[in-house]
Protein backbone atom coordinates (compact mmCIF):
# COMPACT_ATOMS: atom_id res chain seq x y z
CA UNK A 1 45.96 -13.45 -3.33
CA UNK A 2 44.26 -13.92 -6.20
CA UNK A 3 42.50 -11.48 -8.33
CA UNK A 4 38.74 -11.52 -8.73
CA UNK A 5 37.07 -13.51 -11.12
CA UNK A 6 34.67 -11.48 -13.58
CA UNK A 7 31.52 -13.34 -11.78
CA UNK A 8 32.59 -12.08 -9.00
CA UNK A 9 33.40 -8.63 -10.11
CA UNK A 10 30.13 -8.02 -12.10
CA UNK A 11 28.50 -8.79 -8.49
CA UNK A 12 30.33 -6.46 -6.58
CA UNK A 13 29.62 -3.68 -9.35
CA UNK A 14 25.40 -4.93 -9.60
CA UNK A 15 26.04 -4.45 -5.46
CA UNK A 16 27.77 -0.60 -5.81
CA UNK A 17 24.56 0.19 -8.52
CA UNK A 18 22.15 -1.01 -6.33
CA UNK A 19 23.86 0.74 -3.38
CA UNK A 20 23.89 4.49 -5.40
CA UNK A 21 20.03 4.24 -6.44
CA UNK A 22 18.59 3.11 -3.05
CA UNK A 23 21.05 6.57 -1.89
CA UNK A 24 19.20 8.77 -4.97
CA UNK A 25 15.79 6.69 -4.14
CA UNK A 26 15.69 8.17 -0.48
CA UNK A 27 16.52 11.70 -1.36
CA UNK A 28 13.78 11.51 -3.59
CA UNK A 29 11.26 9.63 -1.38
CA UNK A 30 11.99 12.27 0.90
CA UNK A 31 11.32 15.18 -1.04
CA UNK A 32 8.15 13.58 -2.28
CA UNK A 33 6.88 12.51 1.23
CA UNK A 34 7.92 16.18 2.53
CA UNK A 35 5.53 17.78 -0.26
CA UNK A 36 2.56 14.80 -0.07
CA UNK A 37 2.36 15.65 3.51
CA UNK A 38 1.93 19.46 3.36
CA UNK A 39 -0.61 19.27 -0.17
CA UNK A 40 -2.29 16.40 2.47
CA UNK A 41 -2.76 19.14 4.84
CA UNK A 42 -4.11 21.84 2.63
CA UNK A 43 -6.27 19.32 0.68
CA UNK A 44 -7.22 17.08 4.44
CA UNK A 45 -10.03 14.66 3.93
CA UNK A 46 -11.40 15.36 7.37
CA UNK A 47 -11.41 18.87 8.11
CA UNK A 48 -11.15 21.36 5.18
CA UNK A 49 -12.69 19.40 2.34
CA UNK A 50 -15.77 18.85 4.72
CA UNK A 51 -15.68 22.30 5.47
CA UNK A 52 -15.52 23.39 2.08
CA UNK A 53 -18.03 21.18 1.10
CA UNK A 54 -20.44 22.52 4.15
CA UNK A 55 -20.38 25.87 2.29
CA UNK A 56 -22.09 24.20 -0.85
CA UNK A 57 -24.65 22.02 0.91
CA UNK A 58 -26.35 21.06 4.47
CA UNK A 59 -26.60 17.53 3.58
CA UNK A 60 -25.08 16.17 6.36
CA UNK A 61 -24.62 12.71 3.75
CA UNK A 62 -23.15 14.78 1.73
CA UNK A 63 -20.55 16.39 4.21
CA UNK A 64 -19.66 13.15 5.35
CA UNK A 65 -19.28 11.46 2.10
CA UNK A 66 -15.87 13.28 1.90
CA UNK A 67 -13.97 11.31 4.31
CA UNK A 68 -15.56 8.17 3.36
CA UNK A 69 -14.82 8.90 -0.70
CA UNK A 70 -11.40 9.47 0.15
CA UNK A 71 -10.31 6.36 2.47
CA UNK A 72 -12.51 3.90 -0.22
CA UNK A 73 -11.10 5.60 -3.21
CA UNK A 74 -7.58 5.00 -1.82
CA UNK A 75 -7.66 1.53 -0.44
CA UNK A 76 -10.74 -0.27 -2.75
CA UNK A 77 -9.12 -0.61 -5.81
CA UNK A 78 -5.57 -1.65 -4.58
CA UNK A 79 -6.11 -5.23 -4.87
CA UNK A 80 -7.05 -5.07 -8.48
CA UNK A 81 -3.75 -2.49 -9.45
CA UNK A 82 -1.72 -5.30 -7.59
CA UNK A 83 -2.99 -7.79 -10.25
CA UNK A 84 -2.17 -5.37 -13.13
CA UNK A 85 1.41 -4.05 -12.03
CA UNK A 86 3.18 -7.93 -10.54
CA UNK A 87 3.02 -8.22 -14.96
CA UNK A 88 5.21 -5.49 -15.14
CA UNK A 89 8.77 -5.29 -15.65
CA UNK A 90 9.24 -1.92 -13.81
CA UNK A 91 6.41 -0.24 -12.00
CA UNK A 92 7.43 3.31 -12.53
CA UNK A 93 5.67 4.64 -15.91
CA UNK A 94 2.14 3.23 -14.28
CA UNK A 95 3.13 5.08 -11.06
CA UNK A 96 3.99 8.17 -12.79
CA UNK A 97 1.01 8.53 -15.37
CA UNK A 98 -1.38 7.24 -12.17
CA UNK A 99 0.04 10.23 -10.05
CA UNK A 100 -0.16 12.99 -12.84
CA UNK A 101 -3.87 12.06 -12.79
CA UNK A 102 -4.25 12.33 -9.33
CA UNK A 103 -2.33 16.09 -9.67
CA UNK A 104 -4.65 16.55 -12.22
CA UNK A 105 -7.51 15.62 -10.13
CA UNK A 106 -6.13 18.14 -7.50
CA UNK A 107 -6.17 21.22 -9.26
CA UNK A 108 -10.14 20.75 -10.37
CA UNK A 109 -10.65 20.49 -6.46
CA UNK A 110 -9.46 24.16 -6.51
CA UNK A 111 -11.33 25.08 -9.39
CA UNK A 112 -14.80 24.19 -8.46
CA UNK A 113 -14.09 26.45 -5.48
CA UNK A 114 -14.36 29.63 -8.36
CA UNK A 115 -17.86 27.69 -9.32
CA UNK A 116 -18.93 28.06 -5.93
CA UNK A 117 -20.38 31.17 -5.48
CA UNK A 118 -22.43 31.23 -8.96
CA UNK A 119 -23.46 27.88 -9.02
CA UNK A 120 -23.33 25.49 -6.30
CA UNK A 121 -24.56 22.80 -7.43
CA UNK A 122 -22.19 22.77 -10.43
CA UNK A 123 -19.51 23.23 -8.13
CA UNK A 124 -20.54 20.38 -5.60
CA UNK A 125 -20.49 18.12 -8.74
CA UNK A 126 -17.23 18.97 -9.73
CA UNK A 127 -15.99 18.21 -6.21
CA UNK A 128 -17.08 15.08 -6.48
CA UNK A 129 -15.90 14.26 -9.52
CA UNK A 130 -12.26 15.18 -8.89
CA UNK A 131 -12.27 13.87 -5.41
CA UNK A 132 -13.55 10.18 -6.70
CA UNK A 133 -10.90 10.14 -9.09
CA UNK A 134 -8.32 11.67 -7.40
CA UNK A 135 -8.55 9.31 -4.37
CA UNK A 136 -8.86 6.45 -7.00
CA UNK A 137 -5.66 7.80 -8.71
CA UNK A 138 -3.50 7.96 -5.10
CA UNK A 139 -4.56 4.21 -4.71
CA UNK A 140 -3.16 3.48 -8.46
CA UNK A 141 0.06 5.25 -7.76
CA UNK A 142 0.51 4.34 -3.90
CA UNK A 143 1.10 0.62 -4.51
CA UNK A 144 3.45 0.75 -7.26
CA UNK A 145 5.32 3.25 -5.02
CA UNK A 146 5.61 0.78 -2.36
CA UNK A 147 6.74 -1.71 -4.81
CA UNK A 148 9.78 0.19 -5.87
CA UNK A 149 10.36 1.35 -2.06
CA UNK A 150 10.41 -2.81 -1.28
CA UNK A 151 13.02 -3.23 -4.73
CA UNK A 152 15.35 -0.51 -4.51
CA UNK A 153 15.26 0.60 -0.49
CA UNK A 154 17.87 -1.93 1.37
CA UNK A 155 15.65 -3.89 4.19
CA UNK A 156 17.56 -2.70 7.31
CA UNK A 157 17.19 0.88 5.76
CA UNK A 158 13.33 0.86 5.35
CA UNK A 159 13.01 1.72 8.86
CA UNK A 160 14.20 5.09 9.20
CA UNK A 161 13.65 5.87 5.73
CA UNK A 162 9.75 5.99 6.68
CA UNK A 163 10.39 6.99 10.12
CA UNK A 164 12.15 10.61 8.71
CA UNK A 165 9.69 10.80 5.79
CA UNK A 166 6.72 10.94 8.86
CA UNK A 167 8.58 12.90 11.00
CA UNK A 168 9.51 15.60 8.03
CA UNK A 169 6.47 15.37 6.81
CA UNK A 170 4.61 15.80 10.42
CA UNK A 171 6.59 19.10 10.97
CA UNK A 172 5.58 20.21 7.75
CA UNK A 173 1.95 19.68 8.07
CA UNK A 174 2.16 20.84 11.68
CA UNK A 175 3.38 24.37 10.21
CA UNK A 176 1.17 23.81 7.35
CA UNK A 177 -2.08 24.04 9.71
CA UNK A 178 -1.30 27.54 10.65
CA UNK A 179 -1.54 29.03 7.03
CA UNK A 180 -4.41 26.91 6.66
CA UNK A 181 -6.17 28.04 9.67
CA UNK A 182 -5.58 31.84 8.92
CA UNK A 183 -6.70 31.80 5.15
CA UNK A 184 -10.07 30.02 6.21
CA UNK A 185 -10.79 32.91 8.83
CA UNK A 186 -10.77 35.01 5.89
CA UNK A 187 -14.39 34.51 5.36
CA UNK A 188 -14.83 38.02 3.52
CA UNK A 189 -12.60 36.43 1.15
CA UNK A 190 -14.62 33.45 0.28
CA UNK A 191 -14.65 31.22 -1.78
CA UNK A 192 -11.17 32.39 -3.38
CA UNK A 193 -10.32 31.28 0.93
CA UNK A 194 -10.73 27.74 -0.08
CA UNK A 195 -9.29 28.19 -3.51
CA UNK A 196 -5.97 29.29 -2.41
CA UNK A 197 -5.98 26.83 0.18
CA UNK A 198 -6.66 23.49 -2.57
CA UNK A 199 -4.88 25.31 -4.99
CA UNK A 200 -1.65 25.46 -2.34
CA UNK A 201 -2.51 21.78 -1.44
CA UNK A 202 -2.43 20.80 -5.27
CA UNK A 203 0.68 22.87 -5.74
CA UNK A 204 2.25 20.78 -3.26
CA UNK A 205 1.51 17.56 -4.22
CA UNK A 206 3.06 18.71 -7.77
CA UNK A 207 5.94 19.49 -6.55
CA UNK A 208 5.67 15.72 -4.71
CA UNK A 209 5.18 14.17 -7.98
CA UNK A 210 8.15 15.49 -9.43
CA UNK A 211 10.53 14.19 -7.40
CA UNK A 212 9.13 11.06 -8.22
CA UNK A 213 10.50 11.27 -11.40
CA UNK A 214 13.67 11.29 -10.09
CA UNK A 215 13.07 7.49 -8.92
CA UNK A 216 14.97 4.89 -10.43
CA UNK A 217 13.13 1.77 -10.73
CA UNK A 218 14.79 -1.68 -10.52
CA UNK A 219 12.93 -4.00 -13.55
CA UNK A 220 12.48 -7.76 -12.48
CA UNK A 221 11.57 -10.81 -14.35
CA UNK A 222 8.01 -11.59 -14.69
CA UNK A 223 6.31 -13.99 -15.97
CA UNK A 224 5.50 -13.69 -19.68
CA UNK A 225 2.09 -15.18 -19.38
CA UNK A 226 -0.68 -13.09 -18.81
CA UNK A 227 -3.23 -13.97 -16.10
CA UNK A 228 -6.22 -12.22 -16.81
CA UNK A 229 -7.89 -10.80 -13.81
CA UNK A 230 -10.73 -13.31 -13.14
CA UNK A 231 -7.46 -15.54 -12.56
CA UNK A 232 -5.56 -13.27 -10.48
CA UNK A 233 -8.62 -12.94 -7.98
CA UNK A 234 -9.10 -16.56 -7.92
CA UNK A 235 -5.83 -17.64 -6.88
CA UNK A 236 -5.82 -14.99 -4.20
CA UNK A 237 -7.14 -16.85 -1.48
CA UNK A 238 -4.43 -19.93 -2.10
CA UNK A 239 -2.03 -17.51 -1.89
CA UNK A 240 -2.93 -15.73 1.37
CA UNK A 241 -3.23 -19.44 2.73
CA UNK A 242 -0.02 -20.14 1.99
CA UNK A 243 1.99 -17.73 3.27
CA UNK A 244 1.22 -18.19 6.95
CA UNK A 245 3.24 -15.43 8.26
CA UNK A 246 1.06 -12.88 5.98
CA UNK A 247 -2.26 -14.58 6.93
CA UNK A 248 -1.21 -14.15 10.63
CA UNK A 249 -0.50 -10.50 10.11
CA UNK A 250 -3.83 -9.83 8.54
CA UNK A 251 -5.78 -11.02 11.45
CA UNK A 252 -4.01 -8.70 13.80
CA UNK A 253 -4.63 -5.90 11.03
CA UNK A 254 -8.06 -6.39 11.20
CA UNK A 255 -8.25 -6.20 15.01
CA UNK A 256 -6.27 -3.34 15.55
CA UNK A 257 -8.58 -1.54 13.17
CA UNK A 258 -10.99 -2.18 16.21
CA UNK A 259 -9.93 1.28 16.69
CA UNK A 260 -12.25 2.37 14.19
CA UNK A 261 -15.10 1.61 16.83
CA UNK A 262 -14.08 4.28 18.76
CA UNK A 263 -12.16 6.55 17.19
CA UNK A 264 -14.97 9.54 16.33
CA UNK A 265 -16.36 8.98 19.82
CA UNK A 266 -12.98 10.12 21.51
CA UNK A 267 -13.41 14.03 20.98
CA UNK A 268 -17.12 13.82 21.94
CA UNK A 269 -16.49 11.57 24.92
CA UNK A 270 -14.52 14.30 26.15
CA UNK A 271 -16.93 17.38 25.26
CA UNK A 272 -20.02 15.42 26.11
CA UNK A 273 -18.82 13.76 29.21
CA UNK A 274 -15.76 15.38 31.15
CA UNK A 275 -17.17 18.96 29.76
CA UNK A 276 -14.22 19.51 28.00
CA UNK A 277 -14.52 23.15 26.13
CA UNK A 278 -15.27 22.39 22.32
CA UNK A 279 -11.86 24.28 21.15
CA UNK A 280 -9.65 21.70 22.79
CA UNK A 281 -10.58 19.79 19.80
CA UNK A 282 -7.45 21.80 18.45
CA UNK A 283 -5.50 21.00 20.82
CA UNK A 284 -5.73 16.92 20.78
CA UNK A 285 -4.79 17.38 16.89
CA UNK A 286 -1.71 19.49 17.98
CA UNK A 287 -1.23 16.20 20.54
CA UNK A 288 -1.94 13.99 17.95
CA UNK A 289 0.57 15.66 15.52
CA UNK A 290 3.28 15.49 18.07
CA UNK A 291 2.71 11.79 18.29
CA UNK A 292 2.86 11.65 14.92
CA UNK A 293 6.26 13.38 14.57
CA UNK A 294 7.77 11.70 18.01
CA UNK A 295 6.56 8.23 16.70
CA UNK A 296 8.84 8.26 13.40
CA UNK A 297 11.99 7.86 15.01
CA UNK A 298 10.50 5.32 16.77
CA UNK A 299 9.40 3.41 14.51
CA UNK A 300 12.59 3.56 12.32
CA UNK A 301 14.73 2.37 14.95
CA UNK A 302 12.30 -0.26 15.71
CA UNK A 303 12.04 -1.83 12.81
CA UNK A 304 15.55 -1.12 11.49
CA UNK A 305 17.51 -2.63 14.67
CA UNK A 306 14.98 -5.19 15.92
CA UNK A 307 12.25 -5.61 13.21
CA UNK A 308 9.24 -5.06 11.79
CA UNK A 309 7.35 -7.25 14.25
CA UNK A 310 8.28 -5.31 17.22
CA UNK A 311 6.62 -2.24 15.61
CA UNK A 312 3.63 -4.03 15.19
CA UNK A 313 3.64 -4.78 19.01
CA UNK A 314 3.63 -1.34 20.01
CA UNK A 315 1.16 -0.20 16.95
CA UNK A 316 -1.20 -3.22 18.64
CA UNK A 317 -0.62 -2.30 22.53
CA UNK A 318 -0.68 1.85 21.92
CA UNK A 319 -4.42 1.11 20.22
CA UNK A 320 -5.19 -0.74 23.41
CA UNK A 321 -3.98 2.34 25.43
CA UNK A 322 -5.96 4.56 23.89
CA UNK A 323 -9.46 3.00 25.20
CA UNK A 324 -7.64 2.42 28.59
CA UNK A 325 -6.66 6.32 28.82
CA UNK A 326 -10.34 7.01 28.31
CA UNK A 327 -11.79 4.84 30.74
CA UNK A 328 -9.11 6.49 33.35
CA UNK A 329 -9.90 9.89 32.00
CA UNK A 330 -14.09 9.00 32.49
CA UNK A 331 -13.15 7.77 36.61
CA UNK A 332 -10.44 11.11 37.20
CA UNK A 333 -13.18 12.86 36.37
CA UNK A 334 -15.94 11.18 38.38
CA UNK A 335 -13.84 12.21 41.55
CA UNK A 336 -12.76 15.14 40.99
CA UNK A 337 -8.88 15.21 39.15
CA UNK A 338 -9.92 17.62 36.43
CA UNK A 339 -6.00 18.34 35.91
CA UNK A 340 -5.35 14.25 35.18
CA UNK A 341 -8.20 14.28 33.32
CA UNK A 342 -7.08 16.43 30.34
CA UNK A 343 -3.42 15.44 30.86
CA UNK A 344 -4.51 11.46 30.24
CA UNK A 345 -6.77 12.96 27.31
CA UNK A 346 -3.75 14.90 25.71
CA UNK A 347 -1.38 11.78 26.45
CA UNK A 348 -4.09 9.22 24.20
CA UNK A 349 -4.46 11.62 21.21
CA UNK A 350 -0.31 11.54 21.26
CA UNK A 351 -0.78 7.86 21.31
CA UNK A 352 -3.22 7.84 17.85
CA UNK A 353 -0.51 10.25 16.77
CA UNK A 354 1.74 7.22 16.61
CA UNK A 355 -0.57 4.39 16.06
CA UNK A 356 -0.99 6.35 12.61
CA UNK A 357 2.24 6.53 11.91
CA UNK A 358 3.32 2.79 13.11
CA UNK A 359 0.37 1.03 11.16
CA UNK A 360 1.24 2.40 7.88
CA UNK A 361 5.41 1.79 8.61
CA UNK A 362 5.06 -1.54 10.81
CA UNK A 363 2.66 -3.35 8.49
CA UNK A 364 3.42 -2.25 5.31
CA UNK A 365 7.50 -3.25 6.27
CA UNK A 366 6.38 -6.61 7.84
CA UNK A 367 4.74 -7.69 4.30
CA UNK A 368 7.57 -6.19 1.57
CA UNK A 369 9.55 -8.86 4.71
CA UNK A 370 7.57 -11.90 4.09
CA UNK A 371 6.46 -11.58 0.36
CA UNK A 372 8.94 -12.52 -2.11
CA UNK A 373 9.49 -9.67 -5.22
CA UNK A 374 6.42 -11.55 -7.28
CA UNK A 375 4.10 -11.64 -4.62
CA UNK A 376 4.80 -7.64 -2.71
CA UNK A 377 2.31 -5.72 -4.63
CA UNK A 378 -0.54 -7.99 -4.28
CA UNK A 379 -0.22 -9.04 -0.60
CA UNK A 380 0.41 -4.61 0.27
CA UNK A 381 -3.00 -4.82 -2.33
CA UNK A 382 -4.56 -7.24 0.09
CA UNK A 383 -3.28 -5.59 3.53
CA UNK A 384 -4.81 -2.77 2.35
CA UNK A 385 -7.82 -3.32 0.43
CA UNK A 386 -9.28 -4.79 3.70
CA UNK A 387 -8.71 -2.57 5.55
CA UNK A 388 -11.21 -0.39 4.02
CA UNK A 389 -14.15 -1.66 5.40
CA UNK A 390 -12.98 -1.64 8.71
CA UNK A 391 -13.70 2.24 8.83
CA UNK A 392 -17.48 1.61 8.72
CA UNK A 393 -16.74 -0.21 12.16
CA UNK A 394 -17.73 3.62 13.37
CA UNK A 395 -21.85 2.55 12.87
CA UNK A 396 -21.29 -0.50 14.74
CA UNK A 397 -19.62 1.83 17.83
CA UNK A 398 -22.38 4.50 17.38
CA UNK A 399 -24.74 1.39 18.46
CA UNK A 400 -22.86 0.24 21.13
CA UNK A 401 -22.61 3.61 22.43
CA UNK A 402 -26.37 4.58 22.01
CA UNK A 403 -27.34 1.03 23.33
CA UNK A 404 -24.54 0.83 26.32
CA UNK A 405 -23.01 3.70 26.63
CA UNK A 406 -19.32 5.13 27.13
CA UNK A 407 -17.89 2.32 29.27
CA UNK A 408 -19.13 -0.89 27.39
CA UNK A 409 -17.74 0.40 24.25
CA UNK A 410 -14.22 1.60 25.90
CA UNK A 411 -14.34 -1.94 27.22
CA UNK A 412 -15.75 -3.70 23.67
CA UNK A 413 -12.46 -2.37 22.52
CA UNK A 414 -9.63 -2.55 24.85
CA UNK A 415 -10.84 -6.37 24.82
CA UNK A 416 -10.69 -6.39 21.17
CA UNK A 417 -6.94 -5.03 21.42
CA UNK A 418 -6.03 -7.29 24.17
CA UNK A 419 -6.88 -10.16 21.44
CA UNK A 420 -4.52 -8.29 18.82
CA UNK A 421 -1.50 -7.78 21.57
CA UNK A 422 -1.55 -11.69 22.08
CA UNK A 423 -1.08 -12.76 18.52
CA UNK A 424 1.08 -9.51 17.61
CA UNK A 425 2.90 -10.70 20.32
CA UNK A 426 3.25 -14.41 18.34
CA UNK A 427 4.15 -13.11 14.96
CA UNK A 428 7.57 -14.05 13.98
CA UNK A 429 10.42 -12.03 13.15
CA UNK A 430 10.02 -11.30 9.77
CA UNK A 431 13.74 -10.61 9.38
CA UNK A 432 13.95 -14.53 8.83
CA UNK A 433 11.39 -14.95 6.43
CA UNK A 434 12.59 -12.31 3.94
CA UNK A 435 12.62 -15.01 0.85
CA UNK A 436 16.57 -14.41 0.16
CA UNK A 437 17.40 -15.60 3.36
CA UNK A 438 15.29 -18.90 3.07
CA UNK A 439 17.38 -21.65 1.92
């Protein structure tokens, strides 16, 4: 038998590289999704920064802005940092310096918290400040994290990489909530309550960004020409058109995030009209955390063993389930099952619990599948940046609910989902579109 040639032996050792940094890659990921999730918790966009914010103001605009400022600061700007980072040779340096601003951004959370109690008003506008630029900054560094997941992270190992990294991280928060909870009831304490909790949060997310610089970062060839922006955005559309597979997907993104219709109406559905007691509002985010956890195996094996497009299946028919669950819950308790009633209620906040988790690791996994190395940024920049205005789909369910009622909008969107479930259900596999495979 002859010996190897040197072609052959420099691909072998490229092949044993590759092989040792996706290995240190995943430690890393891990460690940095383990300590994103629990500063997430301490610093969550829905319940303690509204809270906190609630102390400073009764604007009810205001309270609500939080939520809204962080979902648009995060997804909004992603389709312009794709256009900026597919011109650069490694992505890592504008991930780093975007995520030391965001850490940045963090700790001033915490710190208008000691304003507070002087001068709110000071204190409400440093808020602001940090939170528009730290949800801007997550956005910078989230896609250029993805991009180095989709370089360096083997395809058939994407799977259960994400699915631990939400389960870990799930636990973690889970615990996390309990700290949270009792440093809140410490209102004698305030406002150094809620500057222990963001400064905890912020702590956290340091300790996420310095794993990341234990990342190794695989540079590709670009282009040497630089395309200015007006360009990039321009030759978007051609691109989405061409890459049928990704166009496909986009359309069933879009209708899953149908969900959005419903998704505040759940909770008050179930206080408003099974008479469900206003604290087990704690106990369908315990439910919904379990999902959460429970869906990250899941969703690794999934995608790992049978692909990406069978995660998006069950991301597209668990949406549907959800309205379906309520509409059973609504007739259980019109005759009487009181006991069904809160067990079907329990059993559809598990199921957001995993929709959350499956829509970030089915979709996200589907594209990196279909998009060759040039092109993964801006199509996870695209996926994404629509998305965003798919959470103000909440006004057009607050109409359908004040104009119909409880049933017609259950019904507007299990109908909507049904629609998603038949094309999900007609998306290829995107294990044989993955560009080196294609002959």
């Amino acid at each position: 038998m002859s010996a190897a040639g040197p072609e052959v032996k420099e691909k072998q050792g490229f092949a044993d590289y590759k092989s040792k940094i996706a290995a240190r890659n995943r430690i890393a990921f891990i460690v940095d999704g383990a300590n994103f999730n629990i500063g997430g918790a301490f610093l969550e966009a829905n319940t303690v920064l509204p809270t906190y914010v609630s102390t400073l103001t009764d604007s009810p605009f205001l309270i609500g802005l939080v939520s809204t400022t962080r979902t648009f600061g995060y997804l909004i700007p992603q389709i312009f940092v794709a256009g900026f980072i597919e011109r650069l040779p490694s992505k890592k340096p504008f991930m780093i310096k975007a995520g030391w601003i965001m850490r940045a951004a963090a700790f001033c959370l915490a710190l208008s918290a000691l304003l507070s109690q002087n001068n709110p008003s000071l204190a409400l506008a440093v808020f602001y400040t940090s939170l528009v630029v730290f949800a801007v900054a997550d956005g910078f560094s989230g896609l250029p994290w993805m991009a180095i997941v989709a370089k360096t992270i083997p395809p058939e190992k994407r799977g259960s990489l994400f699915g631990t990294m939400q389960a870990l991280g799930g636990i973690a928060a889970f615990l996390s909530g309990f700290l949270v909870r009792a440093l809140l009831e410490q209102e004698g304490r305030y406002p150094l309550n809620y500057f222990a909790v963001m400064r905890i949060g912020s702590t956290f997310l340091l300790g996420s960004q310095l794993a990341m610089h234990f990342v190794v970062d695989l540079e590709a060839e670009v282009s040497g020409e630089r395309t200015s922006m007006m360009k990039y955005l321009k030759r978007l559309p051609l691109a989405v058109r061409e890459n049928a597979s990704f166009r496909r997907l986009l359309v069933v993104r879009m209708l899953v995030g149908g969900l959005y219709l419903v998704l505040p109406f759940f909770a008050i559905h179930a206080q408003s009209a099974l008479n469900f007691p206003k604290s087990i509002v704690g106990l369908f985010i315990s439910a919904q955390m379990v999902g959460l956890v429970a869906g990250g195996p899941l969703w690794g094996y999934l995608g790992d063993h049978h692909g990406s497009y069978w995660v998006v299946r069950v991301v597209a028919l668990l949406t549907g389930v959800t309205g379906v669950l309520a509409l059973c819950a609504r007739f259980l308790y019109s005759i009487g099952w009181l006991s069904l009633t809160y067990v079907l209620y329990f059993l559809l906040y598990f199921c957001l619990g995993g929709y959350f988790g499956g829509v970030w690791i089915g979709f996200s996994n589907y594209v990196i599948d279909v998009a060759d190395d040039s092109q993964t940024a801006t199509f996870l920049g695209v996926l994404n940046t629509v998305t965003a205005p798919l959470t103000l789909l909440t006004m057009v369910g607050g109409w359908i609910l004040q104009t119909a009622g409880y049933v017609a909008l259950f019904g507007v969107m299990v109908g909507v989902q049904a629609i998603a479930c038949l094309l999900a259900w007609n998306l290829p596999d995107s294990r044989k579109l993955r560009p080196s495979q294609t002959p």
